[in-house]
Each structure stands twice: as structure tokens, then as C-alpha cells.
N, C-alpha and C. Protein backbone atom coordinates (compact mmCIF):
# COMPACT_ATOMS: atom_id res chain seq x y z
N UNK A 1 -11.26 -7.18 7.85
CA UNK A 1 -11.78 -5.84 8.05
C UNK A 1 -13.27 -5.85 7.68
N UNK A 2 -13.96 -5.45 8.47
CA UNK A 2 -15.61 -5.02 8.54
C UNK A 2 -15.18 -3.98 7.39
N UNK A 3 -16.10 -4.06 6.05
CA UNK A 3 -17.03 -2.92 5.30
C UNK A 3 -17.79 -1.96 5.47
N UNK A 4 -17.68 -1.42 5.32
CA UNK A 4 -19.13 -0.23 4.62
C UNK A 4 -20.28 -0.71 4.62
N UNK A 5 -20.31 -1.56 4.50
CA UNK A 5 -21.75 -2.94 4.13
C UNK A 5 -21.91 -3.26 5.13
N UNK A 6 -21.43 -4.21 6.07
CA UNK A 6 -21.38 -4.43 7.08
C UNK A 6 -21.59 -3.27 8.27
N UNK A 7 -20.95 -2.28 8.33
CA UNK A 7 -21.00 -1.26 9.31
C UNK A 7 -22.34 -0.52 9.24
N UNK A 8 -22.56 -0.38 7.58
CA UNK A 8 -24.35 0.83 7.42
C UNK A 8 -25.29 -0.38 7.93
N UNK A 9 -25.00 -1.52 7.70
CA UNK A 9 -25.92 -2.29 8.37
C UNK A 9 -26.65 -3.01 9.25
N UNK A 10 -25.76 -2.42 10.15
CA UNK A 10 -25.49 -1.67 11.83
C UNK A 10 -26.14 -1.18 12.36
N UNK A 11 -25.75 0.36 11.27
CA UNK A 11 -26.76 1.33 11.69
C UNK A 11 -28.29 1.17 11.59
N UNK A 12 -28.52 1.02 10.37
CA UNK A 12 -29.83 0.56 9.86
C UNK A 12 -30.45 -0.26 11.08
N UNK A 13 -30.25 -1.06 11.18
CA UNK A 13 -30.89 -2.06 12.44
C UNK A 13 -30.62 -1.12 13.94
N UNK A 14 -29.92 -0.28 14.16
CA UNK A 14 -29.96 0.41 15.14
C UNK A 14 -30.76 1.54 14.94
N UNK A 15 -31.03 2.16 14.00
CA UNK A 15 -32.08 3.02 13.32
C UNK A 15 -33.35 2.17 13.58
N UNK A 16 -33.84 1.74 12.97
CA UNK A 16 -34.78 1.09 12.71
C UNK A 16 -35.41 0.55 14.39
N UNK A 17 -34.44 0.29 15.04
CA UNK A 17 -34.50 0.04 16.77
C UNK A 17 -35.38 0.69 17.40
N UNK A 18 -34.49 2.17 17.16
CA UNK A 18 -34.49 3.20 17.57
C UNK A 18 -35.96 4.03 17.68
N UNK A 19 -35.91 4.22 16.32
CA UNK A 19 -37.34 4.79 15.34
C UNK A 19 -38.13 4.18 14.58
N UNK A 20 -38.53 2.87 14.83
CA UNK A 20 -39.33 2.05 13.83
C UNK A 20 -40.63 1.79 14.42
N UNK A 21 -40.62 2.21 15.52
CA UNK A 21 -42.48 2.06 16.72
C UNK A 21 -42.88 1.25 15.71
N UNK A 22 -42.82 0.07 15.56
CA UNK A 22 -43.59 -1.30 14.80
C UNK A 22 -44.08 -0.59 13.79
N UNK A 23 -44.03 -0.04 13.08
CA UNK A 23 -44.43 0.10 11.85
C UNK A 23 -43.36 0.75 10.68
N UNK A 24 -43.33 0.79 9.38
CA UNK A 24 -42.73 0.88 8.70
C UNK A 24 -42.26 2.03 8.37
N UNK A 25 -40.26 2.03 8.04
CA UNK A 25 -39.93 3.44 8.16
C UNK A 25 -39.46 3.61 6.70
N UNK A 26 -39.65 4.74 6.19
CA UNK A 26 -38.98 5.07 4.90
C UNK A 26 -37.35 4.59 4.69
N UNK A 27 -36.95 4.55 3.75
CA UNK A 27 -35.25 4.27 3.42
C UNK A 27 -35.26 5.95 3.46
N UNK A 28 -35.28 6.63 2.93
CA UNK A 28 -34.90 8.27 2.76
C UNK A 28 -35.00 8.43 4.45
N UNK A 29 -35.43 8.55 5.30
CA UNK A 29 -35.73 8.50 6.64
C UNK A 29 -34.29 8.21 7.29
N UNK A 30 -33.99 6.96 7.08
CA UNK A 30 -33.18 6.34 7.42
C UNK A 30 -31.61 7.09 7.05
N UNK A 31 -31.67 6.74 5.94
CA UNK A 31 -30.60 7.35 4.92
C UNK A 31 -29.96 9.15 5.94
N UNK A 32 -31.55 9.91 6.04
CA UNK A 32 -30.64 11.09 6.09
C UNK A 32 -30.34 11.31 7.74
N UNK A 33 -31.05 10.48 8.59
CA UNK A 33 -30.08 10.53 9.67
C UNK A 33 -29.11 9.89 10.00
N UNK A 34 -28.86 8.76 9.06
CA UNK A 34 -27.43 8.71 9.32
C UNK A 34 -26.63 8.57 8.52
N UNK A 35 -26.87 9.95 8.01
CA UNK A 35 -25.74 10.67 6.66
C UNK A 35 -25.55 9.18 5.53
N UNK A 36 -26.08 8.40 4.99
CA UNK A 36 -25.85 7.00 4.15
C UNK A 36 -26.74 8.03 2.66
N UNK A 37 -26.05 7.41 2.15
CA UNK A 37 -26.64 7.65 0.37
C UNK A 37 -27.67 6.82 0.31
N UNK A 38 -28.81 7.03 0.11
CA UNK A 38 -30.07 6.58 -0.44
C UNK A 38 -29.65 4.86 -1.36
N UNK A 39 -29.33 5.59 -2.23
CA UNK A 39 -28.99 4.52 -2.94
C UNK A 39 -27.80 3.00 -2.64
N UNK A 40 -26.75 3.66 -1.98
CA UNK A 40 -26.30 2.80 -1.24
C UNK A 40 -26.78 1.78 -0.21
N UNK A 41 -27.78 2.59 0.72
CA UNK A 41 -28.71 1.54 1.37
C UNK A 41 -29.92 1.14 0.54
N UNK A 42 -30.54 0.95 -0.38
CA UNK A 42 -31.06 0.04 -0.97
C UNK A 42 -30.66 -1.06 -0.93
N UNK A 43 -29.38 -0.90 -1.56
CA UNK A 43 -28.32 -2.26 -1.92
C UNK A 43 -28.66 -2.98 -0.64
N UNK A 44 -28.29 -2.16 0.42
CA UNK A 44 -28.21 -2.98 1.36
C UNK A 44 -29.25 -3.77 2.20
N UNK A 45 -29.96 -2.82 2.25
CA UNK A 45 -31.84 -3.46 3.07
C UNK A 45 -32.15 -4.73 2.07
N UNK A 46 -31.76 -4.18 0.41
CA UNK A 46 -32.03 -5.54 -0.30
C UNK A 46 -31.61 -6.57 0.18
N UNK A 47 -30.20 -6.92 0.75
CA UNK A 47 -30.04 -8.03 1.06
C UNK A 47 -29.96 -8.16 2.58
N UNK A 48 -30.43 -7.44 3.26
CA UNK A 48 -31.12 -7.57 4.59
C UNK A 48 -32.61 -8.55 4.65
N UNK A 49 -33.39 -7.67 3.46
CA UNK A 49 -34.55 -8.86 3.60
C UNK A 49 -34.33 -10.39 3.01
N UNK A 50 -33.61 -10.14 2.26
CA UNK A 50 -33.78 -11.61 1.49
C UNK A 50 -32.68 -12.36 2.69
N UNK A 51 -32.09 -11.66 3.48
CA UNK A 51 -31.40 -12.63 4.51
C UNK A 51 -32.17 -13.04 5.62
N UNK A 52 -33.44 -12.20 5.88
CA UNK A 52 -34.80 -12.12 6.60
C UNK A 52 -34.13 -11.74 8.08
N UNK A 53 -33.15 -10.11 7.60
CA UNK A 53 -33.19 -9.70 9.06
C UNK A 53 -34.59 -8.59 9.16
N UNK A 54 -34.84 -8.06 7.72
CA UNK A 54 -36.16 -7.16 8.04
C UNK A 54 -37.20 -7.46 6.96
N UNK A 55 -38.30 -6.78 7.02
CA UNK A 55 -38.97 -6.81 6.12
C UNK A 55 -39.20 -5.40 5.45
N UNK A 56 -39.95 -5.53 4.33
CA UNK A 56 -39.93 -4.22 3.44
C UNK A 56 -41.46 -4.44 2.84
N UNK A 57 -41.86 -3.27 2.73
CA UNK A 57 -43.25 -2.84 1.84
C UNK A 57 -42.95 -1.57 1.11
N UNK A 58 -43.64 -1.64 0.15
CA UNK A 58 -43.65 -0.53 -0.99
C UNK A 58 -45.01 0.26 -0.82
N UNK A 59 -44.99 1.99 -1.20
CA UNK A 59 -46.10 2.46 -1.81
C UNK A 59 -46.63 3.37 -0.32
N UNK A 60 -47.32 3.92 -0.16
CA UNK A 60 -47.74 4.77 0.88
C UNK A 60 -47.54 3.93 1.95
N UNK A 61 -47.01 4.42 2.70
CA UNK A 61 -46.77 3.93 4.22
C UNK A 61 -45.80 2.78 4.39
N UNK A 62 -45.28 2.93 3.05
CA UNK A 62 -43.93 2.03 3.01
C UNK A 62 -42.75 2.17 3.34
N UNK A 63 -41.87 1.28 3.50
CA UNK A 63 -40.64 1.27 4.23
C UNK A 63 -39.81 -0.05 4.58
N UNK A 64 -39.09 -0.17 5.50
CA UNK A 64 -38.58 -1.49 6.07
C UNK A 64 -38.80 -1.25 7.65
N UNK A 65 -38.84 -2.73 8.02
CA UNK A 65 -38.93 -2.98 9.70
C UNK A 65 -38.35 -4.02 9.95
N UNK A 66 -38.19 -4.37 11.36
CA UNK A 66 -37.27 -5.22 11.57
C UNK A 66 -38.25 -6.77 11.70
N UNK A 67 -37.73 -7.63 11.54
CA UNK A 67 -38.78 -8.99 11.78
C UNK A 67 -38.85 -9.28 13.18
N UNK A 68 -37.52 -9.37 14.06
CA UNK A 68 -37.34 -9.40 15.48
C UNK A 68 -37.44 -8.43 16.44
N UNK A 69 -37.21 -8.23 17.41
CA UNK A 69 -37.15 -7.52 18.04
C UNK A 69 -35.52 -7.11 18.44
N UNK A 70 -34.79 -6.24 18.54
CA UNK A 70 -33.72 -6.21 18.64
C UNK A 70 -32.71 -7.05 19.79
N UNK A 71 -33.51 -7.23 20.87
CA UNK A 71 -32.48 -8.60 21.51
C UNK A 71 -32.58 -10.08 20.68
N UNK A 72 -33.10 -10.08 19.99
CA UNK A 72 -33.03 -11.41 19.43
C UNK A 72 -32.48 -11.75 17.99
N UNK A 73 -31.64 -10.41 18.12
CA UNK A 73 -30.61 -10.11 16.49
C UNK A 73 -29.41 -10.07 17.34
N UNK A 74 -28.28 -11.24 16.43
CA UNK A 74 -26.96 -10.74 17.14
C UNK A 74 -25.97 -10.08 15.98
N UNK A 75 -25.29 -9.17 15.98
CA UNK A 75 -24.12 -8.51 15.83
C UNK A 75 -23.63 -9.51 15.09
N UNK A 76 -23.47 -10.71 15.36
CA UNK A 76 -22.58 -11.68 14.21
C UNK A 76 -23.62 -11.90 13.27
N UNK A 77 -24.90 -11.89 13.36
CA UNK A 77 -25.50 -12.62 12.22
C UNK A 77 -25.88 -11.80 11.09
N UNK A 78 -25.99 -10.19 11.31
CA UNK A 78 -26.10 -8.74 11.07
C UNK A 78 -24.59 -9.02 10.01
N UNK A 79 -23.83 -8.92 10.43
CA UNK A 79 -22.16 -8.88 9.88
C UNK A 79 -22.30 -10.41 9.16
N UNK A 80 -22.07 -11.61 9.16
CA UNK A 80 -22.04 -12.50 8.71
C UNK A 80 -22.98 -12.49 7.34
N UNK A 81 -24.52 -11.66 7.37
CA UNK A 81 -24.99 -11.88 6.43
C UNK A 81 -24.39 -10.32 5.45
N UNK A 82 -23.83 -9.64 5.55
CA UNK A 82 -23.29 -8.95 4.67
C UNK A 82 -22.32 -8.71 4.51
N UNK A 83 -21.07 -9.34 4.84
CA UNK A 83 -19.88 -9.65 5.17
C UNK A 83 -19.31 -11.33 4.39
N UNK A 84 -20.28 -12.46 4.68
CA UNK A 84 -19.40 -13.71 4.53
C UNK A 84 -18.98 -14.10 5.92
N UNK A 85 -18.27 -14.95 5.72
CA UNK A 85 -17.57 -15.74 6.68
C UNK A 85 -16.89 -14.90 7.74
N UNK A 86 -16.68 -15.00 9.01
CA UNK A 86 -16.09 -13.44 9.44
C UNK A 86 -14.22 -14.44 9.61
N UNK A 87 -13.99 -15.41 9.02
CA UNK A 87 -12.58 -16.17 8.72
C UNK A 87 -11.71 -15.46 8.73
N UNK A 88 -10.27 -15.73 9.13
CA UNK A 88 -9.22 -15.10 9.14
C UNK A 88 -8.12 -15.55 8.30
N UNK A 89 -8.45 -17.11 7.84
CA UNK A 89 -7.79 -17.25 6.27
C UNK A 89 -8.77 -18.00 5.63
N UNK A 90 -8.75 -18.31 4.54
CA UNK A 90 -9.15 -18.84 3.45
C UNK A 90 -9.71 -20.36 3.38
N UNK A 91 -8.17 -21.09 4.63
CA UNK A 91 -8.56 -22.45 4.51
C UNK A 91 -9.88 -22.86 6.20
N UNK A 92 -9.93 -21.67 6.64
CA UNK A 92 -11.41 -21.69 7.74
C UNK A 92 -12.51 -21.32 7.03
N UNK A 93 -12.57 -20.19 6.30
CA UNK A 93 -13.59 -19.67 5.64
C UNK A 93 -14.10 -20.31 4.92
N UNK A 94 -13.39 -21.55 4.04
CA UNK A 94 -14.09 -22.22 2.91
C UNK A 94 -13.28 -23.44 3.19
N UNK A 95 -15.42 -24.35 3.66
CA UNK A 95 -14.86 -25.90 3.81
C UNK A 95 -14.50 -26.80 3.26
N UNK A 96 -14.58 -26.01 1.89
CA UNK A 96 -14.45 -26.77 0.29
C UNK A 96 -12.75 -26.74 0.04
N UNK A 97 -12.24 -25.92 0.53
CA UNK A 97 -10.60 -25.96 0.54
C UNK A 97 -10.46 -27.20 0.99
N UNK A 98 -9.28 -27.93 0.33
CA UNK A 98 -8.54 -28.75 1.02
C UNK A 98 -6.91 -28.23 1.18
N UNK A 99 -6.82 -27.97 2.20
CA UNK A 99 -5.05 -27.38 2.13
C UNK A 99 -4.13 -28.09 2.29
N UNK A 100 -3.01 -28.93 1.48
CA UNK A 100 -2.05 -29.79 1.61
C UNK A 100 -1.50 -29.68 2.95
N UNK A 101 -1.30 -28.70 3.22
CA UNK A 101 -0.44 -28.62 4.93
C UNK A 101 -1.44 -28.64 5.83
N UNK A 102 -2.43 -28.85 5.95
CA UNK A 102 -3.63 -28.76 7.11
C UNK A 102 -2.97 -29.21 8.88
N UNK A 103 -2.49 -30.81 8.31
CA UNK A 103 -2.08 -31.83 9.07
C UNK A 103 -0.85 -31.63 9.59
N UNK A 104 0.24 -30.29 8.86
CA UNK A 104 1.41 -30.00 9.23
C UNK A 104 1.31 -28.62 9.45
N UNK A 105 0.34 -28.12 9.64
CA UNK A 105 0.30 -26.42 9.68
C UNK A 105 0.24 -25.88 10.91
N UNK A 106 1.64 -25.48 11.63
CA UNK A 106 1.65 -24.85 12.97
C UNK A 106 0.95 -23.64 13.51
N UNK A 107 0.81 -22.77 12.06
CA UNK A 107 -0.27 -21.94 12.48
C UNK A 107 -1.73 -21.93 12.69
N UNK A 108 -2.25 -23.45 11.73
CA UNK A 108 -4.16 -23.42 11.87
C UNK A 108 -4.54 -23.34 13.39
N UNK A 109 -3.78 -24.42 14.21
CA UNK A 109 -4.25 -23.75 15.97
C UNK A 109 -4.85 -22.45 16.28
N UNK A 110 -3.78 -21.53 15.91
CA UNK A 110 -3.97 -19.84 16.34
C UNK A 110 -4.77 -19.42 15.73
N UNK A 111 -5.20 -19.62 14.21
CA UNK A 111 -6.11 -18.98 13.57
C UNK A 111 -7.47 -19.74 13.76
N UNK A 112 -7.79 -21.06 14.51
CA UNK A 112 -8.73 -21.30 14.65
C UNK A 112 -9.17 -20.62 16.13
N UNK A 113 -8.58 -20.88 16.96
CA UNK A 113 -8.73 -19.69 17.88
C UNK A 113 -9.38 -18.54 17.96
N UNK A 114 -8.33 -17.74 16.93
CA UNK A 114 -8.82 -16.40 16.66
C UNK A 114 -10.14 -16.01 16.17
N UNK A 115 -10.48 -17.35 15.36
CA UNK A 115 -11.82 -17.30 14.58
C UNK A 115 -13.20 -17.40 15.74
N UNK A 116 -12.70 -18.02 16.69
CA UNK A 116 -13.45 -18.59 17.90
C UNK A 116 -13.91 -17.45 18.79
N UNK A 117 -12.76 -16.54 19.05
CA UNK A 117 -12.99 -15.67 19.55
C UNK A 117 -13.75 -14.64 19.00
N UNK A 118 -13.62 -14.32 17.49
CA UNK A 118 -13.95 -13.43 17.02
C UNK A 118 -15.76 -13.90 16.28
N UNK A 119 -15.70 -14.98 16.65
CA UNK A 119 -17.52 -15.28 16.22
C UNK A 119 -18.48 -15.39 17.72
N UNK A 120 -17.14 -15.64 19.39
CA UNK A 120 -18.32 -15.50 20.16
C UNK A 120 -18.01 -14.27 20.32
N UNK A 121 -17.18 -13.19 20.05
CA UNK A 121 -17.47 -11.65 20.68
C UNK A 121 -19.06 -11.50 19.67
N UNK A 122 -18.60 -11.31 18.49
CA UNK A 122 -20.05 -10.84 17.72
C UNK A 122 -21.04 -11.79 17.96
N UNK A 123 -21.04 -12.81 17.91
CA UNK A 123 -22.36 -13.50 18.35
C UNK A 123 -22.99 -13.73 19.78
N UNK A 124 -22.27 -13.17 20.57
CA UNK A 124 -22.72 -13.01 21.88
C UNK A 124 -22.86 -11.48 22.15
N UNK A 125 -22.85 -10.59 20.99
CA UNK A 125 -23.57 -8.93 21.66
C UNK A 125 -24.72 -9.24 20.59
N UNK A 126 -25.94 -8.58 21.71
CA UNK A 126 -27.20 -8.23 20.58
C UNK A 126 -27.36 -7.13 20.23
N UNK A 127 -28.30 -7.11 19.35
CA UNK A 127 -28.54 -5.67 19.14
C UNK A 127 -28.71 -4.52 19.96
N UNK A 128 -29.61 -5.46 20.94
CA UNK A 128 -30.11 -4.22 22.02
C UNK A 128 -28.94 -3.84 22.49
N UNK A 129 -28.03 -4.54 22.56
CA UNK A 129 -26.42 -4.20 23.80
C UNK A 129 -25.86 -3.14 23.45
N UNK A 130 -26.56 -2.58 21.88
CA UNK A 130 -25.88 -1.54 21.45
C UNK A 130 -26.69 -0.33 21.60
N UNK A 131 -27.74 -0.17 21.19
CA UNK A 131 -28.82 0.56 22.21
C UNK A 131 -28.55 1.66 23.22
């Protein structure tokens, strides 16, 4: 299941799309059109930049912007960086597992699959697709 985290950070980059004319937009800006708690998106732009989907400045005429341009952000990498692994068990998500049944496990097929599918849907829509 996609988060709260994941989903405001969606918006944000679709905000920011939207209303960011290359220059820098307030978080309060952001926040009250699309109903998000101030403080909640901090959290989050925080680790938007340090994942270097945007950048941020402080102090008059400060705000966040995006580094790319929105076709060149995908939907999986948006979700992946505030989300984790987008895995459907434990022993895909983490390569550090070693799972005794790997070699006898009738289900890893399907769930590798599923994982397949579910990293090219999000990594094959961009931002703009949402637009």
C-alpha cells in the first residue's frame, strides 16, 4: 500500500508542475492548495531534496522547485524515494535476505512478476502523464 508520504508527494511535484514558473514556491503555498499540513510537508520536501527530486532555498523569495522538468521525473522514482522498495515480499525487497526455500518456493515466480509489473507501470508514467 502507497502512504500518505508517498501520495502528498505526488501532489507536491504536481503542484510545483503546475505553479512553479521556474522559480521558487513557498511550502505554505503549496500546503494550502492542497489541503496538506504545513508541517507534514516539510517532512516531506525534506526528503525530496536530499533524494534530489527538488531543490529548496530559504528567506525572501524562498521555497522549493523542481530540479527537472516534469517529463523527466517518473512516478516510480517519486514513490520509490519515499516509499522504499515498491516489493511485494520481503525476500524481493531485501537482497540481503537469504530465504531457505528460495530454490523450492512455488510462489517467488508470481511475486517476481508482480514486482515487474508493478515497477514498469510506475516507472513508465511521468510526471507530465499526470498533468
Amino acid at each position: 500500500m502507497i502512504s500518505t508520504k508517498g501520495r502528498y508527494a505526488l501532489r507536491v511535484m504536481l503542484d510545483l508542475a503546475q505553479n512553479g514558473n521556474d522559480g521558487y514556491t513557498p511550502l505554505k503555498d503549496i500546503a494550502e492548495r492542497q489541503d496538506i499540513s504545513k508541517k507534514y510537508l516539510e517532512i516531506i520536501v525534506k526528503d525530496m531534496v536530499s533524494g534530489g527530486l527538488l531543490k529548496g532555498a530559504s528567506g525572501k523569495g524562498g521555497g522549493y522547485k523542481m530540479c527537472r522538468k516534469p517529463e523527466e521525473y517518473t512516478v516510480g522514482e517519486i514513490l520509490e524515494l519515499m516509499e522504499g522498495p515498491l516489493s511485494s515480499v520481503a525476500c524481493l525487497a531485501d537482497k540481503n535476505i537469504d530465504c531457505p526455500r528460495k530454490d523450492k518456493c512455488q510462489t517467488l515466480p508470481m511475486w517476481e512478476e508482480y514486482d515487474h509489473m508493478v515497477h514498469d507501470f510506475f516507472y513508465e508514467k511521468k510526471l507530465s502523464d499526470l498533468l
